[in-house]
C-alpha atoms as a PDB file:
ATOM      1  CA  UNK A   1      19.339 -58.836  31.973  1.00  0.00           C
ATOM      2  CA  UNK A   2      19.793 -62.203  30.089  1.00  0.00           C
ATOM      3  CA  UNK A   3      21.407 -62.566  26.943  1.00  0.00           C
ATOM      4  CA  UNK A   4      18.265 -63.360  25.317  1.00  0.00           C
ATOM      5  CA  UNK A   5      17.201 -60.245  26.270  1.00  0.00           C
ATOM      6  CA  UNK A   6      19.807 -58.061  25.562  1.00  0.00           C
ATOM      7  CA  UNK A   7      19.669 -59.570  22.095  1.00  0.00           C
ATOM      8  CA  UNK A   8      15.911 -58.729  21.741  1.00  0.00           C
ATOM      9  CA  UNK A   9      16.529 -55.019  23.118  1.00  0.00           C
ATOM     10  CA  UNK A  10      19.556 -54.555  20.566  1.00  0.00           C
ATOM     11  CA  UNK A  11      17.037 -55.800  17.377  1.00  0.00           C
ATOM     12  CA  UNK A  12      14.443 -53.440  18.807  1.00  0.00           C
ATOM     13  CA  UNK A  13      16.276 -50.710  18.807  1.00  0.00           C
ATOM     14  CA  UNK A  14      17.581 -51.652  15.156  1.00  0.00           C
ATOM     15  CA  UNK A  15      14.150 -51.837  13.832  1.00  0.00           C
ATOM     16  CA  UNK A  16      12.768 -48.307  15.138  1.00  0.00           C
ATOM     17  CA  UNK A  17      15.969 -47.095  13.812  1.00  0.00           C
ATOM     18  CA  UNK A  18      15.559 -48.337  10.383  1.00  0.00           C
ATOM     19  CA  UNK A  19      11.727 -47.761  10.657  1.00  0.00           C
ATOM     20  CA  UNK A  20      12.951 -43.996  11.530  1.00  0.00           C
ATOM     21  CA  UNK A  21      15.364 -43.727   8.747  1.00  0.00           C
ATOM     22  CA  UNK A  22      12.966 -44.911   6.119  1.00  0.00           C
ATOM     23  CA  UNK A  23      10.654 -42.406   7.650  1.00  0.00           C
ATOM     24  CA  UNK A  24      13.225 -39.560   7.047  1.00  0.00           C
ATOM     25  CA  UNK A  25      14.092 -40.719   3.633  1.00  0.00           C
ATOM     26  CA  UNK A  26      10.134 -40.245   2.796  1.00  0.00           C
ATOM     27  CA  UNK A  27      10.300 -36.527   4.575  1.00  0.00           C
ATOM     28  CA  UNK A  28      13.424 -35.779   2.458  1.00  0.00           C
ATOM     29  CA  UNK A  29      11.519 -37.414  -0.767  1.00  0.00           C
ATOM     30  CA  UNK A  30       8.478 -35.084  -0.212  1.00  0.00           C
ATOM     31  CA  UNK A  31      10.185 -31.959   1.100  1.00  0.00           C
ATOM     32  CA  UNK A  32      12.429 -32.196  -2.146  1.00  0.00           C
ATOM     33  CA  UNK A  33       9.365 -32.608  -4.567  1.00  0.00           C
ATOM     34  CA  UNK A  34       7.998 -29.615  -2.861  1.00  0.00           C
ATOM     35  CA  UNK A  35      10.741 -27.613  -3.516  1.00  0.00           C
ATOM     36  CA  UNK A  36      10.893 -28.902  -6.864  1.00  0.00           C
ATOM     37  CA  UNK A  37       7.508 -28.135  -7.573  1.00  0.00           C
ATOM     38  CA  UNK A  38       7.547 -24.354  -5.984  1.00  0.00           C
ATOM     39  CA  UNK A  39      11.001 -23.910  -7.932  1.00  0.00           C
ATOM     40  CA  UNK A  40       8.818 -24.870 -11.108  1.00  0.00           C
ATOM     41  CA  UNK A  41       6.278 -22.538 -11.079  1.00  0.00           C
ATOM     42  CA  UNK A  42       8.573 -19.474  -9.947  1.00  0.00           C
ATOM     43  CA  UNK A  43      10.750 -20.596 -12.950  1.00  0.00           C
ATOM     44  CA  UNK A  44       8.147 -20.498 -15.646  1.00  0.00           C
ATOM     45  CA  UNK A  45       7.121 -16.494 -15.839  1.00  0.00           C
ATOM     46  CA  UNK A  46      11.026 -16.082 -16.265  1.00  0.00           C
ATOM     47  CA  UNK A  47      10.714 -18.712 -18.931  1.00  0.00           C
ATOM     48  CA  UNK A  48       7.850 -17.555 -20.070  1.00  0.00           C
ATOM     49  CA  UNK A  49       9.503 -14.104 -20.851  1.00  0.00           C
ATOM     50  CA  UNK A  50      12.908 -15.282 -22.598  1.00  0.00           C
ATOM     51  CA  UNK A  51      10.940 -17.363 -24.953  1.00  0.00           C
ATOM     52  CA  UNK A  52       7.868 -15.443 -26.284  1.00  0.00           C
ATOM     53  CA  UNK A  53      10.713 -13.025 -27.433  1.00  0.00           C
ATOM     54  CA  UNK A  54      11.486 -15.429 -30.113  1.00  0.00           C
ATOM     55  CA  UNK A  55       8.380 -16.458 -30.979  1.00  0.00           C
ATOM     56  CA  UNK A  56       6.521 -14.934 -34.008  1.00  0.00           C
ATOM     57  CA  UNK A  57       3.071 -13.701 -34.159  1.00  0.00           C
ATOM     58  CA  UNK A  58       1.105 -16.242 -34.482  1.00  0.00           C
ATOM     59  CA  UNK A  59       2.674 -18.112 -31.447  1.00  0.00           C
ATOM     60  CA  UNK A  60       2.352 -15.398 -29.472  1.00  0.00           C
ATOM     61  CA  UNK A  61      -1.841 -15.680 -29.118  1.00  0.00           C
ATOM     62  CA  UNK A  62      -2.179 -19.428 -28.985  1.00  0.00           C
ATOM     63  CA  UNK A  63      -4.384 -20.718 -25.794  1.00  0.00           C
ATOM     64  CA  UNK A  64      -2.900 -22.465 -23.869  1.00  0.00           C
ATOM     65  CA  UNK A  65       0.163 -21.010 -24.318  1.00  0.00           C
ATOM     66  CA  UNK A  66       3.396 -23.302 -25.466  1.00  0.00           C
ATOM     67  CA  UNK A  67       6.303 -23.666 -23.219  1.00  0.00           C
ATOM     68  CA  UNK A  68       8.613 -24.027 -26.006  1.00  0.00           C
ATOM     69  CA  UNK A  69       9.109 -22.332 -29.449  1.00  0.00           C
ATOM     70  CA  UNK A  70       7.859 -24.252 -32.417  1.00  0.00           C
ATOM     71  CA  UNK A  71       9.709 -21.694 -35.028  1.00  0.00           C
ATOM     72  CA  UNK A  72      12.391 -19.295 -33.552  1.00  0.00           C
ATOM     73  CA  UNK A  73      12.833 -16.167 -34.867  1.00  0.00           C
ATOM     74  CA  UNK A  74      14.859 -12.745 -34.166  1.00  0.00           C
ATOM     75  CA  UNK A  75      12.171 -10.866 -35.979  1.00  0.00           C
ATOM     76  CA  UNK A  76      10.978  -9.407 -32.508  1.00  0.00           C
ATOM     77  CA  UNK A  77      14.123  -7.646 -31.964  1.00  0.00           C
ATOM     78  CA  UNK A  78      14.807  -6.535 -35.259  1.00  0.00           C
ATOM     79  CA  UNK A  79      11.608  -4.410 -35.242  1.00  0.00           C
ATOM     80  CA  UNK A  80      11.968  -3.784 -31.605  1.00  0.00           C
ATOM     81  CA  UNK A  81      15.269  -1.896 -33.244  1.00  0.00           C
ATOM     82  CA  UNK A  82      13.175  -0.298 -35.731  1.00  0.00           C
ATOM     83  CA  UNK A  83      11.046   0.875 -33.652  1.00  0.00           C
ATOM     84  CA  UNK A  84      13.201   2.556 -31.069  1.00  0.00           C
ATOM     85  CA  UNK A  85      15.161   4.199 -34.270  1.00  0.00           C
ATOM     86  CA  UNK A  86      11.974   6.264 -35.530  1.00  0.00           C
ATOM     87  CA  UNK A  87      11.122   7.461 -32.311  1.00  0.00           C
ATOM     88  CA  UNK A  88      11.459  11.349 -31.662  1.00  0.00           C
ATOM     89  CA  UNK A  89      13.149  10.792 -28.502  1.00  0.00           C
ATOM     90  CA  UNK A  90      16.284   8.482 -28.626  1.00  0.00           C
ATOM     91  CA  UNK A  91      16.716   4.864 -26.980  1.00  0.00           C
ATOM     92  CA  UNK A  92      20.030   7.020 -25.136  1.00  0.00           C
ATOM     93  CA  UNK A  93      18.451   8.927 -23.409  1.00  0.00           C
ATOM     94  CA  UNK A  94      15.373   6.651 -21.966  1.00  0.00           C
ATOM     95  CA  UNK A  95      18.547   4.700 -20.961  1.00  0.00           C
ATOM     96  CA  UNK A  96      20.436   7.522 -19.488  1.00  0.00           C
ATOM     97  CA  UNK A  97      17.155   8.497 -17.257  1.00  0.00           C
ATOM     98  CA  UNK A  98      17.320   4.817 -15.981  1.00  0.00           C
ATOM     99  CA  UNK A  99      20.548   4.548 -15.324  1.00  0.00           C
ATOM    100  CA  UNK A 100      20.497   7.547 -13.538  1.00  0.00           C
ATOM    101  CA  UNK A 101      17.620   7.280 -11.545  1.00  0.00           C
ATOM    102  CA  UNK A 102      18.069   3.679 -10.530  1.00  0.00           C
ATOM    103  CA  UNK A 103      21.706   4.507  -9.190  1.00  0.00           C
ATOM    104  CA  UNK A 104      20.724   7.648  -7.485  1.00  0.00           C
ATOM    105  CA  UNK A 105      17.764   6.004  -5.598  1.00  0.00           C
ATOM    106  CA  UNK A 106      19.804   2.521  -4.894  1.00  0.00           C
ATOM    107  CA  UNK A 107      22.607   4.471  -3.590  1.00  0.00           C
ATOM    108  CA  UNK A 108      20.573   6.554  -1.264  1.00  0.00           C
ATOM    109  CA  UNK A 109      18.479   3.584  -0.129  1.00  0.00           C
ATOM    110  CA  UNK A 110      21.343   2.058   1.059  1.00  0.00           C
ATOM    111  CA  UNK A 111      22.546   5.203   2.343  1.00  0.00           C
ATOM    112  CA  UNK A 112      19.303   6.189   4.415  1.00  0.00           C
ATOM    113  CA  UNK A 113      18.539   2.596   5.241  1.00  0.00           C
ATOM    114  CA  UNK A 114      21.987   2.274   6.791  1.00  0.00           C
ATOM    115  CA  UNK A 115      21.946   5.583   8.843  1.00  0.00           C
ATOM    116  CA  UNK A 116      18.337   5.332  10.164  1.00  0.00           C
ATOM    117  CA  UNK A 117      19.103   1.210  11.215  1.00  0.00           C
ATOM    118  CA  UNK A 118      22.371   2.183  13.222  1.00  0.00           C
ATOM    119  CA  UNK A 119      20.573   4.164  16.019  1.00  0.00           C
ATOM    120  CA  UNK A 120      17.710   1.794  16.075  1.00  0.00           C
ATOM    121  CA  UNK A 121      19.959  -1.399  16.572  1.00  0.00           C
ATOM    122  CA  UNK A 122      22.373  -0.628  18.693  1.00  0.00           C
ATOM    123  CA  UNK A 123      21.455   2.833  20.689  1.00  0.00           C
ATOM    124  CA  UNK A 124      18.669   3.447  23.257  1.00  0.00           C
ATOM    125  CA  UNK A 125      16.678   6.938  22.854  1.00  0.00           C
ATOM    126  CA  UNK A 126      13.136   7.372  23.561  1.00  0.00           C
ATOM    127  CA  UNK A 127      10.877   5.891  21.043  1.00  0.00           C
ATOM    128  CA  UNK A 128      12.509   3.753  19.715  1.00  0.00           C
ATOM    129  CA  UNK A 129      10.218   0.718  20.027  1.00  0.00           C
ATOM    130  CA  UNK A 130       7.830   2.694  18.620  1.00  0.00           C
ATOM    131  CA  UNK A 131       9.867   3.129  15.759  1.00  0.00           C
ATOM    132  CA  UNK A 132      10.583  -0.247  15.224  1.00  0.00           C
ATOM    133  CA  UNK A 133       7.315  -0.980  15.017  1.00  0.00           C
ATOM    134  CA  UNK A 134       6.019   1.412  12.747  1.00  0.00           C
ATOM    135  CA  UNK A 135       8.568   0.117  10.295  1.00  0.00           C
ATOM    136  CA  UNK A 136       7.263  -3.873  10.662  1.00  0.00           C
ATOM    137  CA  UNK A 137       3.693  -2.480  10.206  1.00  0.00           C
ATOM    138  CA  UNK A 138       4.806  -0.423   6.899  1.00  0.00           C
ATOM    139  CA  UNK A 139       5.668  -3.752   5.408  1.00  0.00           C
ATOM    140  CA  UNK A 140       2.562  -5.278   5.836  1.00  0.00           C
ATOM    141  CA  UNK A 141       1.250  -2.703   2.879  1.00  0.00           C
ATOM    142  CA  UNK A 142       1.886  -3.300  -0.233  1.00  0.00           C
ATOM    143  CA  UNK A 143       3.570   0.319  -2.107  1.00  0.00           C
ATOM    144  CA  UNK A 144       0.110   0.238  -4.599  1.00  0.00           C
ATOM    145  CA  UNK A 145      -1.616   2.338  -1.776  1.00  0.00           C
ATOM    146  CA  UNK A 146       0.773   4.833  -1.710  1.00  0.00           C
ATOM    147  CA  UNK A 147       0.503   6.421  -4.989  1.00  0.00           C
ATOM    148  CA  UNK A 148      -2.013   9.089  -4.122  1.00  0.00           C
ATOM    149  CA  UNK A 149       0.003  10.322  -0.799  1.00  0.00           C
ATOM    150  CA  UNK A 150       2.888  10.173  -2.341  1.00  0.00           C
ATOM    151  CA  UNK A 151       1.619  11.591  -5.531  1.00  0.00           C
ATOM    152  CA  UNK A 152       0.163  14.568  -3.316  1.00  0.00           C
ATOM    153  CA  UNK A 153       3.553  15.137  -1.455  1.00  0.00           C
ATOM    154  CA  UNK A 154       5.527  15.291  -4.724  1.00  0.00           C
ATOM    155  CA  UNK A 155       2.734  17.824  -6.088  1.00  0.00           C
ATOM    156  CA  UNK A 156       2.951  19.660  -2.782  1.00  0.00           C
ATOM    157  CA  UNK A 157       7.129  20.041  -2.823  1.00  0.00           C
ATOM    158  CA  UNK A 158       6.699  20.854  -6.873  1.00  0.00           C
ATOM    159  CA  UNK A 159       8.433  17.367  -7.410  1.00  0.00           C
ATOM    160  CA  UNK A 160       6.558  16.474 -10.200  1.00  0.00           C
ATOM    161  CA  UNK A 161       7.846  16.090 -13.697  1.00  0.00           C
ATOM    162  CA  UNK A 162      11.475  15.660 -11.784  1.00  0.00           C
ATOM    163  CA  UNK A 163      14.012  12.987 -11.666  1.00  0.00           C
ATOM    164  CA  UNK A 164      13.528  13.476  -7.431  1.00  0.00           C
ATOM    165  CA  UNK A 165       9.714  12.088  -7.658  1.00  0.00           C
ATOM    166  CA  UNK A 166      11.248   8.759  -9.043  1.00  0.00           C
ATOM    167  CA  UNK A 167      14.113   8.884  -6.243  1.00  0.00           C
ATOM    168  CA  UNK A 168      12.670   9.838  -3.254  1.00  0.00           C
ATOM    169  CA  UNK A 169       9.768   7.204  -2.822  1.00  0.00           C
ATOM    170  CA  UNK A 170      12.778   4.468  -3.407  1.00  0.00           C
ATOM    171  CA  UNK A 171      15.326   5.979  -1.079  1.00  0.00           C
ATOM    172  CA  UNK A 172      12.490   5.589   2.014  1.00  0.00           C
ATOM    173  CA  UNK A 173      11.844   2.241   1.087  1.00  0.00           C
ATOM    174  CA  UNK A 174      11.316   0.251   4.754  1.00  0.00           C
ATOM    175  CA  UNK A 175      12.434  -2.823   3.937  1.00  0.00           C
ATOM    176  CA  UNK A 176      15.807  -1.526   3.509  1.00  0.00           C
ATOM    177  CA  UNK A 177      15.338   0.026   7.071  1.00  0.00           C
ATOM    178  CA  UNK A 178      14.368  -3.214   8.265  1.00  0.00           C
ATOM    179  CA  UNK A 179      16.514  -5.749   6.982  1.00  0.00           C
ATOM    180  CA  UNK A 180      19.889  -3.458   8.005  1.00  0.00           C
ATOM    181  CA  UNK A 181      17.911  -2.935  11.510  1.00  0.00           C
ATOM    182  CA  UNK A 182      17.877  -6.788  11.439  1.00  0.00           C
ATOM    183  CA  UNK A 183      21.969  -7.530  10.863  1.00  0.00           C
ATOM    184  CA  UNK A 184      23.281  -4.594  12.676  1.00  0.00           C
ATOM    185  CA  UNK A 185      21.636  -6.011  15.713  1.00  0.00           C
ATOM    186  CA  UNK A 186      23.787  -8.954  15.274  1.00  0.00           C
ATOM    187  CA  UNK A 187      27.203  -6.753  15.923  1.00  0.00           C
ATOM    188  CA  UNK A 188      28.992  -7.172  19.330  1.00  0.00           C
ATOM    189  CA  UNK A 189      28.294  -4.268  21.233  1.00  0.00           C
ATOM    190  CA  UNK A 190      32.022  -4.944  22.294  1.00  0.00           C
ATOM    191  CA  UNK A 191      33.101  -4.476  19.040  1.00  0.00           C
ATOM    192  CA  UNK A 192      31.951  -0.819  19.003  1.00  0.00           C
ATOM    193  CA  UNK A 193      32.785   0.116  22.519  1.00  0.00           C
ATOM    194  CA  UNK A 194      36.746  -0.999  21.493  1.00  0.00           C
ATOM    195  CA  UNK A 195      35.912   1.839  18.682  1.00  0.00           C
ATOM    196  CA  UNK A 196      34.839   4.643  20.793  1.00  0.00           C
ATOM    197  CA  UNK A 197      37.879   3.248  23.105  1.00  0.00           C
ATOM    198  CA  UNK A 198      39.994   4.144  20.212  1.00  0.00           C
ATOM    199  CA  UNK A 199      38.699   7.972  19.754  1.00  0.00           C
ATOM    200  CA  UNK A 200      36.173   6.659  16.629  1.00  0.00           C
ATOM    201  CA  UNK A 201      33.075   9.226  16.196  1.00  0.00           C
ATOM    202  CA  UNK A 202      29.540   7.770  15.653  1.00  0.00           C
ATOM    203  CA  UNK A 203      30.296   8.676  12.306  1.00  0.00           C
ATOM    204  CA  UNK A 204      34.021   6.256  11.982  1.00  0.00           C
ATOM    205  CA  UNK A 205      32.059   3.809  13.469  1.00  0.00           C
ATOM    206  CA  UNK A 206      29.212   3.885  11.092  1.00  0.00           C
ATOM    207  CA  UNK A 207      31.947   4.128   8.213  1.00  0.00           C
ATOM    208  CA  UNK A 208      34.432   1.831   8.976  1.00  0.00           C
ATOM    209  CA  UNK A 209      33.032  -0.816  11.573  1.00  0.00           C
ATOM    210  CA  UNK A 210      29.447  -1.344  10.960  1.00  0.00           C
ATOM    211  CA  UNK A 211      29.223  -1.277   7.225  1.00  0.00           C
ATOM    212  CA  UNK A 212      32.168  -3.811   6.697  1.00  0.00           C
ATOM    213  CA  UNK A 213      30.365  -6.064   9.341  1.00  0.00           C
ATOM    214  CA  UNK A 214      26.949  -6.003   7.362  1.00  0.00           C
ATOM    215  CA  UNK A 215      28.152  -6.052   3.810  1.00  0.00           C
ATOM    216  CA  UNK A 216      25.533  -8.994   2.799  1.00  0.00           C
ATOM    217  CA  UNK A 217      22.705  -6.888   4.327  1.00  0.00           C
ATOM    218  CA  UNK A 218      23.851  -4.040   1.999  1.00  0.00           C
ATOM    219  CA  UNK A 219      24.341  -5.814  -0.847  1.00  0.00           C
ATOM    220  CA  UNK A 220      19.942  -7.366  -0.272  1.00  0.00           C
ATOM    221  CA  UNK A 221      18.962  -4.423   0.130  1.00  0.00           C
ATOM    222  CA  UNK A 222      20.704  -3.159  -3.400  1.00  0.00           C
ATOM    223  CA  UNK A 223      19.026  -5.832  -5.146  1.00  0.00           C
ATOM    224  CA  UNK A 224      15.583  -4.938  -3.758  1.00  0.00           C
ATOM    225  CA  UNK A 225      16.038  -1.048  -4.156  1.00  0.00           C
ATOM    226  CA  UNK A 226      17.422  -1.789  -8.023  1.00  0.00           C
ATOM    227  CA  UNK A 227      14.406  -4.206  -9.090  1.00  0.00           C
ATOM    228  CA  UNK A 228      12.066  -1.530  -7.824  1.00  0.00           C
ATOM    229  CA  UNK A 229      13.121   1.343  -9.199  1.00  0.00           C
ATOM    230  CA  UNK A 230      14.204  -0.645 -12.404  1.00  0.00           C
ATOM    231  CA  UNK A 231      10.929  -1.773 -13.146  1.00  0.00           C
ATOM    232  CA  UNK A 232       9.175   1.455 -11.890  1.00  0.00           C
ATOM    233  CA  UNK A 233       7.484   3.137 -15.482  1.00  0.00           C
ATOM    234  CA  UNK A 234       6.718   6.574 -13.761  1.00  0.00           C
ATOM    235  CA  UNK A 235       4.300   7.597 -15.920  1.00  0.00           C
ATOM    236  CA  UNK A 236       2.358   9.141 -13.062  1.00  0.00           C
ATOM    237  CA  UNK A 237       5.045  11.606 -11.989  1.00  0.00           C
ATOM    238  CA  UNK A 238       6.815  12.294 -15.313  1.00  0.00           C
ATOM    239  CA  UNK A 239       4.806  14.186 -18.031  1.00  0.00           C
ATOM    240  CA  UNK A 240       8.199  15.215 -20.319  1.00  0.00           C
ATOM    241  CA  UNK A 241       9.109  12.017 -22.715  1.00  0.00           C
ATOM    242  CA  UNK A 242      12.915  13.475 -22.633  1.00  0.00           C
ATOM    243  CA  UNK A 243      12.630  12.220 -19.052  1.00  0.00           C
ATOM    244  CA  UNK A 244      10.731   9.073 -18.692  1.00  0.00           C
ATOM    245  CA  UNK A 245      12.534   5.458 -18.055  1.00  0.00           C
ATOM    246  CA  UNK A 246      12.721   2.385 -19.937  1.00  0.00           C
ATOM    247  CA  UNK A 247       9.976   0.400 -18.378  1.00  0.00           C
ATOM    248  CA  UNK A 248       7.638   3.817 -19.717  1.00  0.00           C
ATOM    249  CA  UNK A 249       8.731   2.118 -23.432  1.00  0.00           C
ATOM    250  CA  UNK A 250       6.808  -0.877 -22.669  1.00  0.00           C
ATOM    251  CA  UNK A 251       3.327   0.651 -22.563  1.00  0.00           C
ATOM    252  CA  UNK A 252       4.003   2.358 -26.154  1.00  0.00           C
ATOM    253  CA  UNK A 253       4.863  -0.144 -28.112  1.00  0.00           C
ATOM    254  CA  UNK A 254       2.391  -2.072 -27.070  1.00  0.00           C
ATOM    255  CA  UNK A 255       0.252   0.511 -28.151  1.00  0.00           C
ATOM    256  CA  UNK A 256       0.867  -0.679 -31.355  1.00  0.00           C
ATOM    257  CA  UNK A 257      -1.420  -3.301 -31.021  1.00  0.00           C
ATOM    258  CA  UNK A 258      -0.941  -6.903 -32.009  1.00  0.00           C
ATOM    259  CA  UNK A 259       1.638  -5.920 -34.418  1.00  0.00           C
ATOM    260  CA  UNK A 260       3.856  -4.839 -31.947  1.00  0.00           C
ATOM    261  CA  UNK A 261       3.412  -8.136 -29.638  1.00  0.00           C
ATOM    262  CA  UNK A 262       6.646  -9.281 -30.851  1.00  0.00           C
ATOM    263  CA  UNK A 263       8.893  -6.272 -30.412  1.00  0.00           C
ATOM    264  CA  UNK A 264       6.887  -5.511 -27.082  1.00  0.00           C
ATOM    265  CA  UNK A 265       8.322  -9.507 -25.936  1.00  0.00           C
ATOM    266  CA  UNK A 266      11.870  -8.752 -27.258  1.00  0.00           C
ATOM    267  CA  UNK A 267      11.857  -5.272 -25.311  1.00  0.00           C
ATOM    268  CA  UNK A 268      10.218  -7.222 -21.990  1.00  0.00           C
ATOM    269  CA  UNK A 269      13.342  -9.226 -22.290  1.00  0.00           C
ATOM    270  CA  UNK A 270      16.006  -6.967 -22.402  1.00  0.00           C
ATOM    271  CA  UNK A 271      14.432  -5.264 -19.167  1.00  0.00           C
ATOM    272  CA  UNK A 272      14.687  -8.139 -17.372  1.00  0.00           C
ATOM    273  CA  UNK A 273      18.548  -8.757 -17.869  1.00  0.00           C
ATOM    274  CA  UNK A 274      19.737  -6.192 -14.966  1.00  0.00           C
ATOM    275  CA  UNK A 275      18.119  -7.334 -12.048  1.00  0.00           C
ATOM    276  CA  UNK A 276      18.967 -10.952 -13.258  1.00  0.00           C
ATOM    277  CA  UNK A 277      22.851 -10.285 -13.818  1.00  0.00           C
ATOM    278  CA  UNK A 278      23.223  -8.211 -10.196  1.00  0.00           C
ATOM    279  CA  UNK A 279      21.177 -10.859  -8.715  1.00  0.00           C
ATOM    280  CA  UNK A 280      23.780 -13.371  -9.962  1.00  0.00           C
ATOM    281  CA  UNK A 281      26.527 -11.575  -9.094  1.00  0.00           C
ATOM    282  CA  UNK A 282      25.672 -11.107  -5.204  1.00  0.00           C
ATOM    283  CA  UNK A 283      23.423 -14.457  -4.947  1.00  0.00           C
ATOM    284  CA  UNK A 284      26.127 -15.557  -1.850  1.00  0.00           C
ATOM    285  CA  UNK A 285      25.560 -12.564  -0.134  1.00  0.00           C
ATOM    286  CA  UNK A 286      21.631 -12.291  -0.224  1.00  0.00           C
ATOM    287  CA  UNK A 287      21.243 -15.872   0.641  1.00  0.00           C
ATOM    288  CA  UNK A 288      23.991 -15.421   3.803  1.00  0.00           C
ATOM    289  CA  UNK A 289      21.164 -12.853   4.795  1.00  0.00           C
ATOM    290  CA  UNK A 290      18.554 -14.758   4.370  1.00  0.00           C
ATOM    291  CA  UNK A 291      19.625 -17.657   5.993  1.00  0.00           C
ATOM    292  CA  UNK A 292      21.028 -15.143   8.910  1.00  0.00           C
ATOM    293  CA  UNK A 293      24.802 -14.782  10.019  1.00  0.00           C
ATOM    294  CA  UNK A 294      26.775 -12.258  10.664  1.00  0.00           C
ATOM    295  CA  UNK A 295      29.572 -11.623  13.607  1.00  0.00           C
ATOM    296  CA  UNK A 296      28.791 -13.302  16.749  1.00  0.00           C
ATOM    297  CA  UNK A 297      29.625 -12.507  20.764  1.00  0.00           C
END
């Protein structure tokens, strides 16, 4: 090859490296507008929310709807406060049945979730594919259809008007199942056979190897099992106002009509500031799950 040449091949294979770069720089440019975009719109119901709080009556109704707040006022909560005084059941103990309920199901989600994955990821028995898949295919539902079976086997097992027909449809919630299934799968079978090596039970195992290894996948499938039951009203299973939720509040006082808008907006608020604070607080772990890791041959 002649100089001349070699120089020529050398600018070449500048150019289509610039010409790729640039190229890359545009993907970048458009895959971050995307993003942008997509974070936008998931943004503005949360938005949406945190200011119509503050925003007095007439605000409230205008069409289009602002995405700011003209005149700001803490009128909503103040008769959200009135409100919840005059009623013949106290704010205590709506929160007490949430509280209550959403731990109880949350903690047994994990619970099951973690117990039913363990066998399924890292044992052989028969039917187990079968399993598997039956658990894929129940997440292709959404949980909408399964009000009437589920209001039928809580009828059935004289569940109804009980804290256990809030529970129970949480605590068998598949994507739990699914997601531990997903990261348990990732543990070195090694790492377990050392265990039994040791004189650890199934049980020791479960306890003090596996759910140490998948602590992120525990800590997604908290936040899923909290927002659900959270935000769950359960107006179709519970009949007794001493035991209904918080979410249940929503629905009267809106009954109030348009007067109520306000205090309804303030109240829509303050329901929303759980999920968002434990979300916050284990954002690492659910997006280490997400993004997949865990412990590696």
């Amino acid at each position: 090859m002649t100089k001349r040449s070699f120089s020529n091949t050398i600018r070449h294979l500048k150019y289509r490296g610039a010409k790729k770069a640039n190229r890359s720089r545009i993907v970048d440019f458009l895959l971050a507008l995307f993003l942008l975009t997509l974070g936008v719109f998931m943004v503005l119901p949360v938005w949406l929310v945190c200011i119509n709080a503050f925003k007095p009556i007439d605000e409230l109704f205008l069409m289009p709807p602002r995405f700011y707040v003209a005149h700001p006022t803490l009128n909503n909560f103040v008769q959200l406060m009135q409100i919840l005084e005059n009623m013949w059941v106290p704010f205590s103990r709506y929160l007490f049945n949430s509280i209550l309920v959403t731990v109880t199901a949350t903690l047994g989600n994990v619970v099951v979730a973690s117990l039913a994955a363990y066998p399924l990821a890292k044992h052989n028995f028969p039917g187990k594919a079968v399993i598997s898949k039956i658990i894929v295919l129940a997440l292709l539902f959404t949980t909408s259809i399964l009000y009437i079976p589920q209001y039928i086997i809580s009828a059935r097992l004289h569940l109804i008007n009980t804290y256990w027909s809030l529970i129970l449809p949480v605590v068998q919630m598949t994507m739990g199942v699914f997601l531990m299934q997903q990261f348990m799968g990732q543990i070195p079978t090694s790492l377990l056979e050392a265990a039994r090596i040791d004189g650890a039970g199934e049980w020791k195992i479960w306890i003090s190897v596996v759910m140490p290894s998948v602590k992120p996948a525990w800590l997604t499938v908290i936040i899923f099992a909290f927002q659900n039951i959270w935000n769950q009203n359960g107006n179709m299973y519970i009949y007794n106002e001493s035991m209904k939720v918080l979410p249940s509040l929503t629905s009267q006082v809106s009954s109030g009509g348009i007067a109520r808008a306000g205090a309804a907006a303030a109240l829509m608020l303050v329901l929303m500031i759980p999920p968002i604070v434990l979300f916050q607080m284990t954002q690492r772990q659910v997006i280490e799950t997400m993004t997949t890791s865990g412990i590696k041959e």
